[in-house]
PDB file of N, CA and C in Angstrom:
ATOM      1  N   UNK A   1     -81.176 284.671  19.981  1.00  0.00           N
ATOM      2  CA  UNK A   1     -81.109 285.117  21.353  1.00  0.00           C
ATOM      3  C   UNK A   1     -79.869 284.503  21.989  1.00  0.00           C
ATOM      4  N   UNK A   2     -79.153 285.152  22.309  1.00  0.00           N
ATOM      5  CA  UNK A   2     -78.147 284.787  23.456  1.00  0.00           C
ATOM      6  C   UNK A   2     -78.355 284.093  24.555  1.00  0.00           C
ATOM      7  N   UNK A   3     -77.254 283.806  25.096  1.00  0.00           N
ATOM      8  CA  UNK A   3     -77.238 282.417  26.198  1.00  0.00           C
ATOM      9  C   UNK A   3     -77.656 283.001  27.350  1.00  0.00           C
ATOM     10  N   UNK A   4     -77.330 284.533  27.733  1.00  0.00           N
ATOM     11  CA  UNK A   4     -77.711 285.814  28.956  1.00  0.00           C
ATOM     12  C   UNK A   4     -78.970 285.927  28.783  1.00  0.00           C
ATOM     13  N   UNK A   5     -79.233 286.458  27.080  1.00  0.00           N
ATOM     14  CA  UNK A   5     -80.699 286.825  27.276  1.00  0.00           C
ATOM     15  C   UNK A   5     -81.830 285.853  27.713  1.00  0.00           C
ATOM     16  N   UNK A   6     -81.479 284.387  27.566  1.00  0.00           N
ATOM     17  CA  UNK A   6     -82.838 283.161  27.378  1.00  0.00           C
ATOM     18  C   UNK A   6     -82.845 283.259  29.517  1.00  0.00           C
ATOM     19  N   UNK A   7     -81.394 283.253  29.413  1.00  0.00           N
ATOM     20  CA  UNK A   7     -81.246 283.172  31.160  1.00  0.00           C
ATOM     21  C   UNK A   7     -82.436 284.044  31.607  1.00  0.00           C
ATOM     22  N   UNK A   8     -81.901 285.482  31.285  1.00  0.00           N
ATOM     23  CA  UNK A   8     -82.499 286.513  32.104  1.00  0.00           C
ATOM     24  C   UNK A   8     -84.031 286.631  31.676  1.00  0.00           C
ATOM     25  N   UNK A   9     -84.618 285.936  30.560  1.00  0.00           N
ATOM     26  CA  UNK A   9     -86.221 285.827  30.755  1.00  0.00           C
ATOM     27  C   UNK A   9     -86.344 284.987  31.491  1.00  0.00           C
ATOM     28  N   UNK A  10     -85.849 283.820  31.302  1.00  0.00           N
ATOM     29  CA  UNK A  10     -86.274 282.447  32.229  1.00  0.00           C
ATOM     30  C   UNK A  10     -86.399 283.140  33.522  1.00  0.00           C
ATOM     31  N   UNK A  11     -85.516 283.908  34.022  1.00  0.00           N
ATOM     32  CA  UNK A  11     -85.646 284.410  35.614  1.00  0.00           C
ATOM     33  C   UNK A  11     -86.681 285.048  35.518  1.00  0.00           C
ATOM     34  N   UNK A  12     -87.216 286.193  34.598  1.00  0.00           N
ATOM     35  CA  UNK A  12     -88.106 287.041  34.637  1.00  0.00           C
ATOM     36  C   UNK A  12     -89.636 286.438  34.966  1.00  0.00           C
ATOM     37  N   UNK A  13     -89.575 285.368  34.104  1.00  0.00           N
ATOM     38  CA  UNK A  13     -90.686 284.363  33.650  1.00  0.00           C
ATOM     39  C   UNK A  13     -91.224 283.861  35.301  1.00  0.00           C
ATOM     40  N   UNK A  14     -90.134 283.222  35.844  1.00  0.00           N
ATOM     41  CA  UNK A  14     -90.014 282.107  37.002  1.00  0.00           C
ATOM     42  C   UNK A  14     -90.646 283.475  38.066  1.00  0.00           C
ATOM     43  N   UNK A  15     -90.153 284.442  38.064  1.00  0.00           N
ATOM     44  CA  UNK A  15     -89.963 285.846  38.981  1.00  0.00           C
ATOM     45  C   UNK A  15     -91.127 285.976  39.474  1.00  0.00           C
ATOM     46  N   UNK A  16     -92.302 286.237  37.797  1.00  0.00           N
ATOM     47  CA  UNK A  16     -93.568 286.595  38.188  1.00  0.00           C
ATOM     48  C   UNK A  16     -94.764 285.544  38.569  1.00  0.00           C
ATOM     49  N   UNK A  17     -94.165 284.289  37.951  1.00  0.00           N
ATOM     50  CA  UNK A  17     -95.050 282.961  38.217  1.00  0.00           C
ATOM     51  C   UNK A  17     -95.379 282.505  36.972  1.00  0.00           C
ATOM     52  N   UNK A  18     -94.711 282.999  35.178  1.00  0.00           N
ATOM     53  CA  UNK A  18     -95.324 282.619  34.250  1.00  0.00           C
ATOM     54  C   UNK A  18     -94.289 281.110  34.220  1.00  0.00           C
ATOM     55  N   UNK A  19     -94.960 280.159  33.103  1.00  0.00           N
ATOM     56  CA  UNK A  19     -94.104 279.518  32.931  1.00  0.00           C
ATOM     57  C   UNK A  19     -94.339 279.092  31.159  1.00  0.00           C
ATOM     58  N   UNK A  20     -93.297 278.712  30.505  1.00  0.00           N
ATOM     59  CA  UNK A  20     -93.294 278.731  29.174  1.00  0.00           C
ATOM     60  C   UNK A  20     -94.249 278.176  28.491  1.00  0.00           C
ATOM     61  N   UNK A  21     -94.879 277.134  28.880  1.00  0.00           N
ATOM     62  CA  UNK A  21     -96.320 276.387  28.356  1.00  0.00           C
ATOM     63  C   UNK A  21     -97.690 277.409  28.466  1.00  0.00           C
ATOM     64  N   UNK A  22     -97.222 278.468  29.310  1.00  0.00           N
ATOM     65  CA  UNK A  22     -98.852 279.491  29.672  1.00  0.00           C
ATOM     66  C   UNK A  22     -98.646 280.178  28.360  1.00  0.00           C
ATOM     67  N   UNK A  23     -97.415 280.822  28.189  1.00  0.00           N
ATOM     68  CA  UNK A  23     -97.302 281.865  26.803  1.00  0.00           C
ATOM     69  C   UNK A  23     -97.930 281.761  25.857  1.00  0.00           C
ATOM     70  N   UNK A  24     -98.247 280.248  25.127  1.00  0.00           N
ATOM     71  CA  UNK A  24     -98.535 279.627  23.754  1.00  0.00           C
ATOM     72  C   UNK A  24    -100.121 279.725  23.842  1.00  0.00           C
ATOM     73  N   UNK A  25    -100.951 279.146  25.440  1.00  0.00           N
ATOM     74  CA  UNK A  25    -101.901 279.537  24.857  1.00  0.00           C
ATOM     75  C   UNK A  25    -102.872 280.945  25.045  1.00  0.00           C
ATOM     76  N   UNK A  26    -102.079 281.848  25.962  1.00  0.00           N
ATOM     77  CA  UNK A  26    -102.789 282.958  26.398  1.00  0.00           C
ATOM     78  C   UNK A  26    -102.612 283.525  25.218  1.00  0.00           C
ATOM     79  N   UNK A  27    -101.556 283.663  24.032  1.00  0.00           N
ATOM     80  CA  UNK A  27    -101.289 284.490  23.013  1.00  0.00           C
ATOM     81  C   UNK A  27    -102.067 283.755  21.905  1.00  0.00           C
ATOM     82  N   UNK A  28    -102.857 282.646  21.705  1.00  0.00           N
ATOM     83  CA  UNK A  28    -103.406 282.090  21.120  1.00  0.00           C
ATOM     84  C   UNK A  28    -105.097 282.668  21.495  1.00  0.00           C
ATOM     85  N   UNK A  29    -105.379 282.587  22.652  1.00  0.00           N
ATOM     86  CA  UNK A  29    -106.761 283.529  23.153  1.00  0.00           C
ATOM     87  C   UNK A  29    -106.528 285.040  22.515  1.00  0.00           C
ATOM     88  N   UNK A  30    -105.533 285.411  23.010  1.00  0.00           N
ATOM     89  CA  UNK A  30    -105.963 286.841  22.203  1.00  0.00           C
ATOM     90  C   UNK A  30    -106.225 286.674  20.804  1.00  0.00           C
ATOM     91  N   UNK A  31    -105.559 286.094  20.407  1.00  0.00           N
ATOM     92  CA  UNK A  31    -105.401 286.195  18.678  1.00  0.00           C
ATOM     93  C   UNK A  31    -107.433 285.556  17.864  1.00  0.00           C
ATOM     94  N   UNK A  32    -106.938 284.684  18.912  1.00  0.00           N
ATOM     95  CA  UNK A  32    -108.912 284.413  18.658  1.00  0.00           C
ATOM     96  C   UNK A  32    -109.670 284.767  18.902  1.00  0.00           C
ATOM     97  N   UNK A  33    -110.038 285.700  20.409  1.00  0.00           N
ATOM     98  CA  UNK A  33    -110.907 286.948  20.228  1.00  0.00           C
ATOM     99  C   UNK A  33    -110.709 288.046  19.640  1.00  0.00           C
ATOM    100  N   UNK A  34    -109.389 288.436  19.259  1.00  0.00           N
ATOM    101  CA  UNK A  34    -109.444 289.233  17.974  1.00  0.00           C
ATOM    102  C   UNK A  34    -110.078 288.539  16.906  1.00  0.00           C
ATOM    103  N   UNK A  35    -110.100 287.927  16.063  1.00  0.00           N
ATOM    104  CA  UNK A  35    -109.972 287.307  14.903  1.00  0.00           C
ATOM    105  C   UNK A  35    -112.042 287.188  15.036  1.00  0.00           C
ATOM    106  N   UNK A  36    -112.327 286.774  16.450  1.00  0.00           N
ATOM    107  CA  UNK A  36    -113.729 286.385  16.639  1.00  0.00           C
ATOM    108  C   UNK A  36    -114.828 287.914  16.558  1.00  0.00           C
ATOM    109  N   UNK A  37    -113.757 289.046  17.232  1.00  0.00           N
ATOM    110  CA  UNK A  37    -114.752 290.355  17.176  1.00  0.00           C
ATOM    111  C   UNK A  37    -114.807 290.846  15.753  1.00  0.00           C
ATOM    112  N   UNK A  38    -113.224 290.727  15.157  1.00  0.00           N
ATOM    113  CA  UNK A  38    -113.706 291.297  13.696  1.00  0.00           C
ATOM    114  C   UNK A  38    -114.666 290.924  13.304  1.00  0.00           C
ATOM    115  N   UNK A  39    -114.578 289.061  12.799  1.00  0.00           N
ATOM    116  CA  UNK A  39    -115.383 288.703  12.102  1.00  0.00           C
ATOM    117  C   UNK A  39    -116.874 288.916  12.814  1.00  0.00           C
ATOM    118  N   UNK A  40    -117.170 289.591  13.612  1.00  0.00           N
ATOM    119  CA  UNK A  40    -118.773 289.851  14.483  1.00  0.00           C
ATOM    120  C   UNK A  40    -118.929 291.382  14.373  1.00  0.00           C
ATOM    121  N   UNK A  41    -117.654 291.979  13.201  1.00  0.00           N
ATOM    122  CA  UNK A  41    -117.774 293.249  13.647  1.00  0.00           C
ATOM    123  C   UNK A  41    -118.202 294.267  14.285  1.00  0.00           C
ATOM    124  N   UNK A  42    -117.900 293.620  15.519  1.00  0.00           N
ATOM    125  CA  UNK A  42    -117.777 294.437  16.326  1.00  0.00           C
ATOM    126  C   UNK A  42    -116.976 295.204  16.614  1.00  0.00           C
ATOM    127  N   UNK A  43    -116.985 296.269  16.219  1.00  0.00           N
ATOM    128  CA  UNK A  43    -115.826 297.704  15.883  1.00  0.00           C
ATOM    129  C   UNK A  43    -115.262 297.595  17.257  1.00  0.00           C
ATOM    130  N   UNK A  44    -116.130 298.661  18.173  1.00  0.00           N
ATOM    131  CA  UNK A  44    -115.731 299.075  19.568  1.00  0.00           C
ATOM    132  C   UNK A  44    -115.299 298.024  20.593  1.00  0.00           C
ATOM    133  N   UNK A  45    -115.503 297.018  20.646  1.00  0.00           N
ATOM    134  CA  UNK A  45    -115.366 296.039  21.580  1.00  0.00           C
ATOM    135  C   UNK A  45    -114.053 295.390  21.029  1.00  0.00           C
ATOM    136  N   UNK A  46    -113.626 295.370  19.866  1.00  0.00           N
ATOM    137  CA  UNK A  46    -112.311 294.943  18.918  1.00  0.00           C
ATOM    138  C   UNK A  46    -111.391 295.922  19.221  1.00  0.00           C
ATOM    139  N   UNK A  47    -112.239 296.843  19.242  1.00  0.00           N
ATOM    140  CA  UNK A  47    -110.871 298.175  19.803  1.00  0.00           C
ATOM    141  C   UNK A  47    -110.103 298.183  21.363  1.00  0.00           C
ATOM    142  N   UNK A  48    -111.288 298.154  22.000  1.00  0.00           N
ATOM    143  CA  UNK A  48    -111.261 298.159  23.258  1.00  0.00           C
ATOM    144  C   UNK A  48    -110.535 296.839  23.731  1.00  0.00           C
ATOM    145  N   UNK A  49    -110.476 295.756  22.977  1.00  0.00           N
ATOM    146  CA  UNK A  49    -109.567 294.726  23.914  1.00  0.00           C
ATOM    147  C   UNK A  49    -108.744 294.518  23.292  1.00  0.00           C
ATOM    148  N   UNK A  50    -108.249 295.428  21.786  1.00  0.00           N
ATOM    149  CA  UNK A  50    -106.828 295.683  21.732  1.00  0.00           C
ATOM    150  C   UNK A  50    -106.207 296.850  22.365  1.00  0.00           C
ATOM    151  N   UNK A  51    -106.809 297.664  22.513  1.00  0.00           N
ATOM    152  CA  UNK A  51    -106.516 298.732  23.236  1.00  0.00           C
ATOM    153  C   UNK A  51    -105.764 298.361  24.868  1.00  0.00           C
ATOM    154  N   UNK A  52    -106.965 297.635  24.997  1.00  0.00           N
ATOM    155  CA  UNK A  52    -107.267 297.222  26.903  1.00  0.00           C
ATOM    156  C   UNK A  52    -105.967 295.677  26.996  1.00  0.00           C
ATOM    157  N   UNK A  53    -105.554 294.933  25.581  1.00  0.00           N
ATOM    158  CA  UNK A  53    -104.564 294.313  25.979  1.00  0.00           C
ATOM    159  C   UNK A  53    -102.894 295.191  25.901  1.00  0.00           C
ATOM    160  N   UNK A  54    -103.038 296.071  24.759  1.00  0.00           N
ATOM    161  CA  UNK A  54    -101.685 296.857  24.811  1.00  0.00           C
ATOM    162  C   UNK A  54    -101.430 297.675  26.313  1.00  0.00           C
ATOM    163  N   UNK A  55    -102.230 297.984  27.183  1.00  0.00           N
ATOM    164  CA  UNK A  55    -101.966 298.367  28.233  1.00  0.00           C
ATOM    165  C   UNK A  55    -101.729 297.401  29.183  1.00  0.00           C
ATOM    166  N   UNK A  56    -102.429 296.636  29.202  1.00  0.00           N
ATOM    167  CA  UNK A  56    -102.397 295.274  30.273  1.00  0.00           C
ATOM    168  C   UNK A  56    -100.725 295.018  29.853  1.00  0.00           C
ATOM    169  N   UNK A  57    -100.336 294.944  28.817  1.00  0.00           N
ATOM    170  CA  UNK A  57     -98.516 294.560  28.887  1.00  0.00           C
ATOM    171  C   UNK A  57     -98.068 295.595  29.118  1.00  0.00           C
ATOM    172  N   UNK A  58     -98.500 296.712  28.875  1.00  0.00           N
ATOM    173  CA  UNK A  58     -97.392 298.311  29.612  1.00  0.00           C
ATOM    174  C   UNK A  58     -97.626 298.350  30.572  1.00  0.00           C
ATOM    175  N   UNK A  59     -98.213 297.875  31.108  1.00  0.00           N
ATOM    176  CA  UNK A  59     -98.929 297.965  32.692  1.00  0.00           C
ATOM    177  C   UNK A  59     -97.684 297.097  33.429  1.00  0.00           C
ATOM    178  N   UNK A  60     -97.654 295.831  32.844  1.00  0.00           N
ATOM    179  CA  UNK A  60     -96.948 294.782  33.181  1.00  0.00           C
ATOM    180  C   UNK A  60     -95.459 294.631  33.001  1.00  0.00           C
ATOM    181  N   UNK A  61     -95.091 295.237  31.950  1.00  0.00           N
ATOM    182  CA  UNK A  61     -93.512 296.597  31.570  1.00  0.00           C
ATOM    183  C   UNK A  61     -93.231 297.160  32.938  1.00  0.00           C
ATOM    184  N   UNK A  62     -93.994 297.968  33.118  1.00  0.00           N
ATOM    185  CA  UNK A  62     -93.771 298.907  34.572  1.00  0.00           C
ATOM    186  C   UNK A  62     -93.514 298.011  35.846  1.00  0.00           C
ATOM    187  N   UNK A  63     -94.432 297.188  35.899  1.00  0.00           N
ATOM    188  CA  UNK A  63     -94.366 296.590  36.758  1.00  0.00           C
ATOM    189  C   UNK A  63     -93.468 295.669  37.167  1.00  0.00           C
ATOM    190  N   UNK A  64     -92.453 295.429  36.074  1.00  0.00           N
ATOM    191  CA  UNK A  64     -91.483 294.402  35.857  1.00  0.00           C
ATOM    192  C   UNK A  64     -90.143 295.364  36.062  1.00  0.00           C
ATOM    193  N   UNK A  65     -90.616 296.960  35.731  1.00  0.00           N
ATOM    194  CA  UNK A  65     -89.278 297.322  35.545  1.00  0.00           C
ATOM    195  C   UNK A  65     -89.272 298.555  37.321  1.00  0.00           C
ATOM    196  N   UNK A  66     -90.237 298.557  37.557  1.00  0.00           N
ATOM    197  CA  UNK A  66     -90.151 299.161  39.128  1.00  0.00           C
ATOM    198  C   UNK A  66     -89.696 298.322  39.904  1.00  0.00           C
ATOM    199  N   UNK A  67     -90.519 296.843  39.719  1.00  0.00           N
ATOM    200  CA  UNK A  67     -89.423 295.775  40.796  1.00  0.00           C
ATOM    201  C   UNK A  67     -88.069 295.512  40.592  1.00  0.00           C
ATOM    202  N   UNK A  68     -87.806 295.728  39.203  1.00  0.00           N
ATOM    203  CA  UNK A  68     -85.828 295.138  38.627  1.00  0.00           C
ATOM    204  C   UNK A  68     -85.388 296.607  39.679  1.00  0.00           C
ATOM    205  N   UNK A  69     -86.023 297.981  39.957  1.00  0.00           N
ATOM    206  CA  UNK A  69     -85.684 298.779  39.908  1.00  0.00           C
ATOM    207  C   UNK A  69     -85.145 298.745  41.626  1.00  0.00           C
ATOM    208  N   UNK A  70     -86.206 298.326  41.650  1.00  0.00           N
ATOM    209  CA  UNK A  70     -85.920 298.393  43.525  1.00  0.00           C
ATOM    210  C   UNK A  70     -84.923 297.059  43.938  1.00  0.00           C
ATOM    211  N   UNK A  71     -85.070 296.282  43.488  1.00  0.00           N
ATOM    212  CA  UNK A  71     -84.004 295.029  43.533  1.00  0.00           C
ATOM    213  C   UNK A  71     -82.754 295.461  43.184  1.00  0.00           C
ATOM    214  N   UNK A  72     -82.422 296.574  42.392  1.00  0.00           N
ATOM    215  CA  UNK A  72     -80.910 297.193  42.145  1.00  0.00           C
ATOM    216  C   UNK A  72     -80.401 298.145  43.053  1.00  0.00           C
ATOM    217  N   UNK A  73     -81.330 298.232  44.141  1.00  0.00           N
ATOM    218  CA  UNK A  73     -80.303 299.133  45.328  1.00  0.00           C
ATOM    219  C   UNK A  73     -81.134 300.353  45.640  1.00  0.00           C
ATOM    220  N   UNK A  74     -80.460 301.500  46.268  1.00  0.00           N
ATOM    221  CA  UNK A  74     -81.353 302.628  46.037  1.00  0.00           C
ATOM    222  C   UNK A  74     -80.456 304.095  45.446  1.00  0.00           C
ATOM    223  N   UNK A  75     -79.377 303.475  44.440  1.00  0.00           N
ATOM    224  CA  UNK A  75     -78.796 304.162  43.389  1.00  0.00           C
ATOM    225  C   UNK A  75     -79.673 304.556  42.535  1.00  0.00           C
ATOM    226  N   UNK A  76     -80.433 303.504  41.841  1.00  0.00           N
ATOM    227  CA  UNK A  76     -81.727 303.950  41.128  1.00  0.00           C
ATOM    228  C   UNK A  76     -81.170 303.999  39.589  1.00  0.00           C
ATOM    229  N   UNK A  77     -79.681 304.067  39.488  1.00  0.00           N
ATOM    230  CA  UNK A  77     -79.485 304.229  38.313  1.00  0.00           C
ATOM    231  C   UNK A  77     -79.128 303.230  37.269  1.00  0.00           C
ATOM    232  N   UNK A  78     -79.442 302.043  37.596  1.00  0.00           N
ATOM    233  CA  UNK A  78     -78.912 300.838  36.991  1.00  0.00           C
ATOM    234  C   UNK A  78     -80.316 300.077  37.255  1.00  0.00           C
ATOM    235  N   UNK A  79     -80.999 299.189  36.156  1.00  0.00           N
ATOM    236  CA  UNK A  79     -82.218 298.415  36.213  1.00  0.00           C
ATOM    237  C   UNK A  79     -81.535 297.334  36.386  1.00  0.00           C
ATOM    238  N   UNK A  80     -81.668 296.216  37.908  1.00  0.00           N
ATOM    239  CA  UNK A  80     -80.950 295.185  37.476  1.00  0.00           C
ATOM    240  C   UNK A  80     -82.273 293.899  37.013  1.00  0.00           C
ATOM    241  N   UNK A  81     -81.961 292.816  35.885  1.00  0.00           N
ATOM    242  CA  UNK A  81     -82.590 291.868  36.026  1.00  0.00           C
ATOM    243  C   UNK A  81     -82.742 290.606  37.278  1.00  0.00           C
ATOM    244  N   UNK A  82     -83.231 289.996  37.055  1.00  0.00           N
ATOM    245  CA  UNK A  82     -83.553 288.552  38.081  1.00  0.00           C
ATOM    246  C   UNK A  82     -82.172 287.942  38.104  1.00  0.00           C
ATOM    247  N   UNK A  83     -81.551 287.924  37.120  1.00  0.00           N
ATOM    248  CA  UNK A  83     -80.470 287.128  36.328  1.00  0.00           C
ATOM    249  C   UNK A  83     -79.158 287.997  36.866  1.00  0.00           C
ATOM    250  N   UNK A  84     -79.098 289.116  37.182  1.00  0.00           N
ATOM    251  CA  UNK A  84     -78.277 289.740  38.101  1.00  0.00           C
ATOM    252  C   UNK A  84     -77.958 290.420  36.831  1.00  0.00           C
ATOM    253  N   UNK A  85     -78.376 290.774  35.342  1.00  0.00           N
ATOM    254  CA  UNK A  85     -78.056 291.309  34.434  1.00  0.00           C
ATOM    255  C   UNK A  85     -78.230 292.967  34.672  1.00  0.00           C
ATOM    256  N   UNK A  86     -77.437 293.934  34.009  1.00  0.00           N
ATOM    257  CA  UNK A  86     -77.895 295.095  33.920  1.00  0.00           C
ATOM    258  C   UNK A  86     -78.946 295.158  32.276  1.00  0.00           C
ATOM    259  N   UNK A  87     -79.744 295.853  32.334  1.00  0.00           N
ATOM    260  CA  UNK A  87     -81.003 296.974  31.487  1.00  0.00           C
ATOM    261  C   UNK A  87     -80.222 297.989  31.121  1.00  0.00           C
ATOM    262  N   UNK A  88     -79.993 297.804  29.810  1.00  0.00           N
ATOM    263  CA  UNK A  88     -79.495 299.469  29.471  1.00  0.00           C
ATOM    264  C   UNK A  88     -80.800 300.475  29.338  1.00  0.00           C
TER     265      UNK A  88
END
């Protein structure tokens, strides 16, 4: 990763209120209630909160990229980051 890119998460990160110590263990919870429904096979409920987490981050995509969106003016045509970076 580049010296721009670590910047422009760090802003992203700081932006929404995450901070680098939350990452390690929220991605550690998922991985263990996955790991906990298989082994309970529980089909539907394994589905459903992989399902229900892949949206919760597209959800959170959008939401990251409507605010870069409105923070870049009302050209609309340039996504800017926190970091003052352009989004191709």
């Amino acid at each position: 990763m580049s010296r721009d890119d670590a910047i422009a998460e760090e802003a992203a990160m700081h932006g929404v209120g995450l901070k680098k110590r939350h990452i390690f263990p929220i991605a550690l919870c998922i991985i263990f209630f996955t790991i906990f429904f298989m082994f309970m096979v529980w089909k539907k409920i394994t589905w459903i909160f992989l399902i229900g987490t892949n949206i919760g981050l597209f959800a959170h995509f959008m939401y990251l990229r409507r605010k870069a969106k409105r923070a870049g003016g009302m050209g609309g045509e340039s996504y800017v980051k926190d970091g003052g970076m352009e989004i191709s």
